[in-house]
N, C-alpha and C. Protein backbone atom coordinates (compact mmCIF):
# COMPACT_ATOMS: atom_id res chain seq x y z
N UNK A 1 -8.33 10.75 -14.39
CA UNK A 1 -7.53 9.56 -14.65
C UNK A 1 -7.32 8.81 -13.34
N UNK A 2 -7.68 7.35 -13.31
CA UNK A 2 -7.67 6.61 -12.06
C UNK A 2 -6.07 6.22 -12.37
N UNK A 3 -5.52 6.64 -11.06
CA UNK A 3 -3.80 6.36 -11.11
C UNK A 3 -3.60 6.04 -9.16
N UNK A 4 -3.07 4.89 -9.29
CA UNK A 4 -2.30 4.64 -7.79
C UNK A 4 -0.63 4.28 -7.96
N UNK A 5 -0.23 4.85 -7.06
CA UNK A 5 0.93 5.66 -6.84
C UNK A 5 1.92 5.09 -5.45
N UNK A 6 2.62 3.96 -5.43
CA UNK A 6 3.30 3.06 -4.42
C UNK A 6 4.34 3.59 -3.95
N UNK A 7 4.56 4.22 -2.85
CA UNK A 7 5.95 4.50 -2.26
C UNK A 7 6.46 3.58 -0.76
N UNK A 8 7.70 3.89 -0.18
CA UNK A 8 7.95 3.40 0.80
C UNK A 8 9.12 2.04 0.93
N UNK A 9 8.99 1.32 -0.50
CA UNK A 9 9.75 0.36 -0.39
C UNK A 9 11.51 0.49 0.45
N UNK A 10 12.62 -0.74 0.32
CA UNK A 10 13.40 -0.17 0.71
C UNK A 10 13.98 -1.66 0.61
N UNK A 11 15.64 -1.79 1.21
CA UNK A 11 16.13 -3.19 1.80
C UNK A 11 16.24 -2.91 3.28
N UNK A 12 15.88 -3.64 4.16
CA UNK A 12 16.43 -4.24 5.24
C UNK A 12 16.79 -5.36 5.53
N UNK A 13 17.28 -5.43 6.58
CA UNK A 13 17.29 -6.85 7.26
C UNK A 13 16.54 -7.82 7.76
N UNK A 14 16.34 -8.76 8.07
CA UNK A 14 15.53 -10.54 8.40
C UNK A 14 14.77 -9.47 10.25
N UNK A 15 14.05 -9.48 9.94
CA UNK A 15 13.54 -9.11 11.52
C UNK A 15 12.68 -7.24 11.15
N UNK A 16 13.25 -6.43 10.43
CA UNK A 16 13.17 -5.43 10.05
C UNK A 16 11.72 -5.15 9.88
N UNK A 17 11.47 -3.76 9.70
CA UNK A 17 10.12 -2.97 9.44
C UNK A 17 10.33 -2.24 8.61
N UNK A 18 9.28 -2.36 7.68
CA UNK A 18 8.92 -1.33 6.79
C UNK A 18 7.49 -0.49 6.74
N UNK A 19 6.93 0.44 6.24
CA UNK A 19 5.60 0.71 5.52
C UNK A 19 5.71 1.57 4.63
N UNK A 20 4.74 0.60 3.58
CA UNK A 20 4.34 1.26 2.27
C UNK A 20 3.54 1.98 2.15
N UNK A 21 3.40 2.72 1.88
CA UNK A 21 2.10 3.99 0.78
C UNK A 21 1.62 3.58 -0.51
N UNK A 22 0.25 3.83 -0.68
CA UNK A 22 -0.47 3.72 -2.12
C UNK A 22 -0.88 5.12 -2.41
N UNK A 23 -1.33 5.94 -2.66
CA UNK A 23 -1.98 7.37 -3.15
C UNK A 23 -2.75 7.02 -4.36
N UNK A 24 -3.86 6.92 -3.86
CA UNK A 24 -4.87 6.98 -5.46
C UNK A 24 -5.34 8.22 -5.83
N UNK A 25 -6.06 8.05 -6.83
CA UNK A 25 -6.71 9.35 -7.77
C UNK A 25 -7.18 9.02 -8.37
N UNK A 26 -8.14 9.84 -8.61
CA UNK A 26 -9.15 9.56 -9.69
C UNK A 26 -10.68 8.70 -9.58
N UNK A 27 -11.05 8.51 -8.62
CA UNK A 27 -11.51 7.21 -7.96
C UNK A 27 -12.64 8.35 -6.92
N UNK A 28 -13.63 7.48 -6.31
CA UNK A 28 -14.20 7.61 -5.21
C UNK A 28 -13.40 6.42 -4.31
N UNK A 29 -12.02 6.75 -3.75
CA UNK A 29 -11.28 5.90 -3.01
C UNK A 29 -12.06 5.13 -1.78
N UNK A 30 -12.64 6.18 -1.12
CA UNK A 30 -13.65 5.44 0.19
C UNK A 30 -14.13 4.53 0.24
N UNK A 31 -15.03 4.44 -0.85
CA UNK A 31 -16.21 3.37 -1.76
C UNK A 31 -15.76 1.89 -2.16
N UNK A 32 -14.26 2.05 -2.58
CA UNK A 32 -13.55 0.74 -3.08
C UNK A 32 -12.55 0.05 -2.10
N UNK A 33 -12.63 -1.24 -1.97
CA UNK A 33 -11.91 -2.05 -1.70
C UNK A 33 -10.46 -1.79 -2.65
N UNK A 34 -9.24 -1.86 -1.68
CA UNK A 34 -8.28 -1.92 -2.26
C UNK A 34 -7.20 -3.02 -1.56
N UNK A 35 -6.30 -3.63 -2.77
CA UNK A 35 -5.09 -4.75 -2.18
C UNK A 35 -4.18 -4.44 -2.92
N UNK A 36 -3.52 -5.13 -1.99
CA UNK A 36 -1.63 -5.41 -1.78
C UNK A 36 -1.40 -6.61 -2.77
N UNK A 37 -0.42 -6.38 -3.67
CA UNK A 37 0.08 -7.69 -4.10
C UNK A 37 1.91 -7.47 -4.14
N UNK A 38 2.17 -9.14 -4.29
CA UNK A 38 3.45 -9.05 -4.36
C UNK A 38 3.78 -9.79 -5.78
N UNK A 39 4.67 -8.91 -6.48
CA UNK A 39 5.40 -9.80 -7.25
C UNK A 39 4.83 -9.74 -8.34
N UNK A 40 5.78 -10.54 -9.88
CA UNK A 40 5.46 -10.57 -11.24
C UNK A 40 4.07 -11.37 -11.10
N UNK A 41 4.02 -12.71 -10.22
CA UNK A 41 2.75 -13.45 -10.34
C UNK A 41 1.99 -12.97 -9.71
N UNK A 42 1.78 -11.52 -9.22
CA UNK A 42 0.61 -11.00 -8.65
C UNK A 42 -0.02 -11.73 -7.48
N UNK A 43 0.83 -12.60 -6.12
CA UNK A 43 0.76 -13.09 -5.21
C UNK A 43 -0.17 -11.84 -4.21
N UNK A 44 -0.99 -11.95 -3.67
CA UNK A 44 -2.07 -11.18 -2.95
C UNK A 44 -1.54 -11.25 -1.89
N UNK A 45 -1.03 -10.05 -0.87
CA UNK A 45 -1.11 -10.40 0.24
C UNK A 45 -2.45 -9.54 1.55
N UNK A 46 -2.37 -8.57 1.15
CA UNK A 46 -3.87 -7.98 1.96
C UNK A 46 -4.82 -7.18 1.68
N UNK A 47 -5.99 -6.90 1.90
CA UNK A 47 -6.99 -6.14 1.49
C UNK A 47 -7.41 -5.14 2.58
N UNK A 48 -8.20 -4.07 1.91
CA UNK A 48 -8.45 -3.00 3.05
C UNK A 48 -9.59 -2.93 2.19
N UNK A 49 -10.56 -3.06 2.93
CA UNK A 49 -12.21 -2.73 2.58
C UNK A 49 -12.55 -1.69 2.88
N UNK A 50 -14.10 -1.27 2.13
CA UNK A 50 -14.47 0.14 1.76
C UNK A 50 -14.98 0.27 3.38
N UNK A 51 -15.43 -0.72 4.09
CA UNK A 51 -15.76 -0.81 5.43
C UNK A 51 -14.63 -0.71 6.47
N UNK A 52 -13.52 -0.53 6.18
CA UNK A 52 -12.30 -0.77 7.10
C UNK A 52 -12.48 -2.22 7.44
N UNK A 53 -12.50 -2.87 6.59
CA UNK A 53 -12.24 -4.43 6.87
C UNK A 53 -10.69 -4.80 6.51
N UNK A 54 -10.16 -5.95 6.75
CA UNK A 54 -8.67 -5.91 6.46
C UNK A 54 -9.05 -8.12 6.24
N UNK A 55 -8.60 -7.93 5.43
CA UNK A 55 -8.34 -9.30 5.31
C UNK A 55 -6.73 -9.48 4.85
N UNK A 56 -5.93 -10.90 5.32
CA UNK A 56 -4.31 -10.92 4.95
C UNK A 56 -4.39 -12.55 4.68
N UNK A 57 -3.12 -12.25 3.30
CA UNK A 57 -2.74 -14.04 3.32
C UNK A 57 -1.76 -14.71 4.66
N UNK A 58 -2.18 -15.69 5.15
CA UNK A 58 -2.28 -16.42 5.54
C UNK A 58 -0.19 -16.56 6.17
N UNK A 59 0.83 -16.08 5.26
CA UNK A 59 1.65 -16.14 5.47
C UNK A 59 2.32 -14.29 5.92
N UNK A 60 1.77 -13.34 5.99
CA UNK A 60 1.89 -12.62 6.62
C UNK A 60 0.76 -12.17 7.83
N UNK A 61 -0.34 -13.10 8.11
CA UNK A 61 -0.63 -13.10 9.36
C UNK A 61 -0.21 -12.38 10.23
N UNK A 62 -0.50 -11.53 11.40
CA UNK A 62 0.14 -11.22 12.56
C UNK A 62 1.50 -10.21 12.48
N UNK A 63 1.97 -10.07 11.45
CA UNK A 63 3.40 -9.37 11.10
C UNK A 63 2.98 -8.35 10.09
N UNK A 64 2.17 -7.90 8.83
CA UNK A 64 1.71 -7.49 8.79
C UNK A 64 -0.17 -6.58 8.71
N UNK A 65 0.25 -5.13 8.76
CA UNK A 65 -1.14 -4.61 9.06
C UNK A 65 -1.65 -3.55 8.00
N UNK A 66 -2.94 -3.53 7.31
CA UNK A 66 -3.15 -2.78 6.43
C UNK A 66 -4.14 -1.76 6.92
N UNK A 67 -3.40 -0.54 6.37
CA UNK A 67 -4.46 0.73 6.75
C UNK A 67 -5.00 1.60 5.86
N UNK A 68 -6.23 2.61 5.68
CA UNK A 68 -6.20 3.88 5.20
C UNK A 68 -6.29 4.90 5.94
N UNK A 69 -6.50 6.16 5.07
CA UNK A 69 -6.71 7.17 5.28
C UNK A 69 -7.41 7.62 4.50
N UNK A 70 -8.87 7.79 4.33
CA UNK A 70 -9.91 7.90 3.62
C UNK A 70 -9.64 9.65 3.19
N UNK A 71 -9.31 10.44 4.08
CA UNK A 71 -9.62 11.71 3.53
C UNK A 71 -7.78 12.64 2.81
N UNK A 72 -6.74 11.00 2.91
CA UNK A 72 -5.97 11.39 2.14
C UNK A 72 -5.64 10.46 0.94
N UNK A 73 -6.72 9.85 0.87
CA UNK A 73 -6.97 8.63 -0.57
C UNK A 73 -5.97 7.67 -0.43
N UNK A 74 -5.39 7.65 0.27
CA UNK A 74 -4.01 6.19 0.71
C UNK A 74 -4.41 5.01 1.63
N UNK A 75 -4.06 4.57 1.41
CA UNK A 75 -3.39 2.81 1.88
C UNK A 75 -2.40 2.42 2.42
N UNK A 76 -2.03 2.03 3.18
CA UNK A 76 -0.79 1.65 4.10
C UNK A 76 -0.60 0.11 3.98
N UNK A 77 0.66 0.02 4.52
CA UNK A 77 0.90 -1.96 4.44
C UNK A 77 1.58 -1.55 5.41
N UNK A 78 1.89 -1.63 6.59
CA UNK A 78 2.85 -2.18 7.78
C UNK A 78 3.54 -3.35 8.08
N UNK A 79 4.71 -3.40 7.54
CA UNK A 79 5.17 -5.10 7.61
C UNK A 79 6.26 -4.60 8.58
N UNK A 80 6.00 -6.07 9.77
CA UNK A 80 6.77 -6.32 10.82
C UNK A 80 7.31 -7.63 10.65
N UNK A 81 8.68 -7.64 11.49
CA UNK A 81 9.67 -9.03 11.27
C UNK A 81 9.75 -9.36 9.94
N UNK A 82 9.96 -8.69 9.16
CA UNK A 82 10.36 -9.26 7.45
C UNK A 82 10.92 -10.24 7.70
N UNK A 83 11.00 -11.07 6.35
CA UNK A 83 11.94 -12.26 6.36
C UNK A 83 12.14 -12.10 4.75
N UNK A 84 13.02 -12.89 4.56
CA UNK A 84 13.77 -12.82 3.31
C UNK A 84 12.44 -13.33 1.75
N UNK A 85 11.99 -14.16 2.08
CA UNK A 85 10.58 -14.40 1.29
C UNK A 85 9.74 -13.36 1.21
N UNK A 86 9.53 -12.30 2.29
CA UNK A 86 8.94 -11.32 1.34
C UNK A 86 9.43 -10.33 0.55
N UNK A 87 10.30 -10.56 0.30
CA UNK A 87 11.00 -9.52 -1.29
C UNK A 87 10.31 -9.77 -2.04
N UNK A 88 9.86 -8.62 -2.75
CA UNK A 88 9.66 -8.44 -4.35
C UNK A 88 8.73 -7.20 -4.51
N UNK A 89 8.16 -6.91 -5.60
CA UNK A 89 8.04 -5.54 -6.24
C UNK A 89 6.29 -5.66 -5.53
N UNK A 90 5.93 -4.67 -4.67
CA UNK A 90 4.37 -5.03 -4.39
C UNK A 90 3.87 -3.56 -4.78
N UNK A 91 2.69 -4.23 -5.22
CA UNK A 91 1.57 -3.28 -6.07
C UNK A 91 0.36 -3.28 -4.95
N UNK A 92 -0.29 -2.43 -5.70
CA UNK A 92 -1.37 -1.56 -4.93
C UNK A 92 -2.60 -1.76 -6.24
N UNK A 93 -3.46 -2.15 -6.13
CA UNK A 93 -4.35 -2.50 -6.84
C UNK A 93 -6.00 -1.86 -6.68
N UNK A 94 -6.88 -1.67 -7.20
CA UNK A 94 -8.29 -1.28 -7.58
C UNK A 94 -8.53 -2.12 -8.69
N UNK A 95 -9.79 -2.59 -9.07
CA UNK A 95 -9.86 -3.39 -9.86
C UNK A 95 -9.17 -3.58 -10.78
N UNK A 96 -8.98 -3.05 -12.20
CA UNK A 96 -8.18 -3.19 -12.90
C UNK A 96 -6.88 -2.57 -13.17
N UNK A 97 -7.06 -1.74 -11.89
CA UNK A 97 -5.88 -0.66 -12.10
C UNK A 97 -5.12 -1.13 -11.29
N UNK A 98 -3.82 -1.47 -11.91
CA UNK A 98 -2.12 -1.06 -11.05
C UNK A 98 -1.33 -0.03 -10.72
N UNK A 99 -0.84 0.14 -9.59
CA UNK A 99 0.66 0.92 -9.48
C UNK A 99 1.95 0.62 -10.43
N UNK A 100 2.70 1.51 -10.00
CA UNK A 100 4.27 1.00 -10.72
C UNK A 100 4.70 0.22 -9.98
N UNK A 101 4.68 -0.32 -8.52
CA UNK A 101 5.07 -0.99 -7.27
C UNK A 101 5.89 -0.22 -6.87
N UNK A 102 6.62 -0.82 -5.54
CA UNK A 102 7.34 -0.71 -5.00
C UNK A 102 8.32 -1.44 -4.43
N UNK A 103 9.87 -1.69 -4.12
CA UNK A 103 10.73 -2.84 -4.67
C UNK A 103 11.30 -2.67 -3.00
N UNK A 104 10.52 -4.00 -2.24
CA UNK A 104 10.96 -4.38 -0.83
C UNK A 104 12.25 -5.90 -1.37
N UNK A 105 13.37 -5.65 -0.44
CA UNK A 105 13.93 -6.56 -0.42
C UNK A 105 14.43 -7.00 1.10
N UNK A 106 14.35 -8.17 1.63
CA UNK A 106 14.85 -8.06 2.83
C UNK A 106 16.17 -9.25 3.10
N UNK A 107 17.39 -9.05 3.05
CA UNK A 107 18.31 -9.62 3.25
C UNK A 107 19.47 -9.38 4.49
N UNK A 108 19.77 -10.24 4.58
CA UNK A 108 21.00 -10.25 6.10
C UNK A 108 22.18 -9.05 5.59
């Protein structure tokens, strides 16, 4: 059963750090491209390629960084300087498959 598995969320504060966890299964994880989304509208924010490529939207630029760990099937999101706009529930994605997310909020 292909299942990914989001931990890490949390609240902090406007400036704050977090990182998330994905844990997949089921999958040849290595092989696939996997992303970050935020939110009910499924807003994209980064990708981690089967190559260790990393692509990011455009508004977390520079603040956050996406990683794996190929031989423990996970995904990382490193977000630095939060700001209050990135709250909301972010998922971990493989093609058609979702996580349950995970519920970042960042307020003063």
């Amino acid at each position: 059963q292909v299942q990914l598995v989001e931990s890490g969320g949390g609240s902090v504060q406007p400036g704050g750090s977090l990182t998330l966890s994905c844990q997949a299964s089921g999958f040849g994880f290595s092989s696939y491209n996997l992303r970050w989304f935020r939110g009910k509208g499924a807003r994209w924010v980064a990708s981690s390629t089967s190559g260790n490529g990393t692509l990011y939207a455009d508004s977390v630029k520079g603040r956050f960084t996406v990683s794996r760990d190929n031989d423990k099937n996970t995904i990382y999101l490193q977000m630095n300087n939060l700001k209050p706009e990135d709250s909301g529930l972010y998922f971990c994605n493989f093609a058609d498959v979702w996580g349950q997310g995970t519920q970042v909020t960042v307020s003063a």
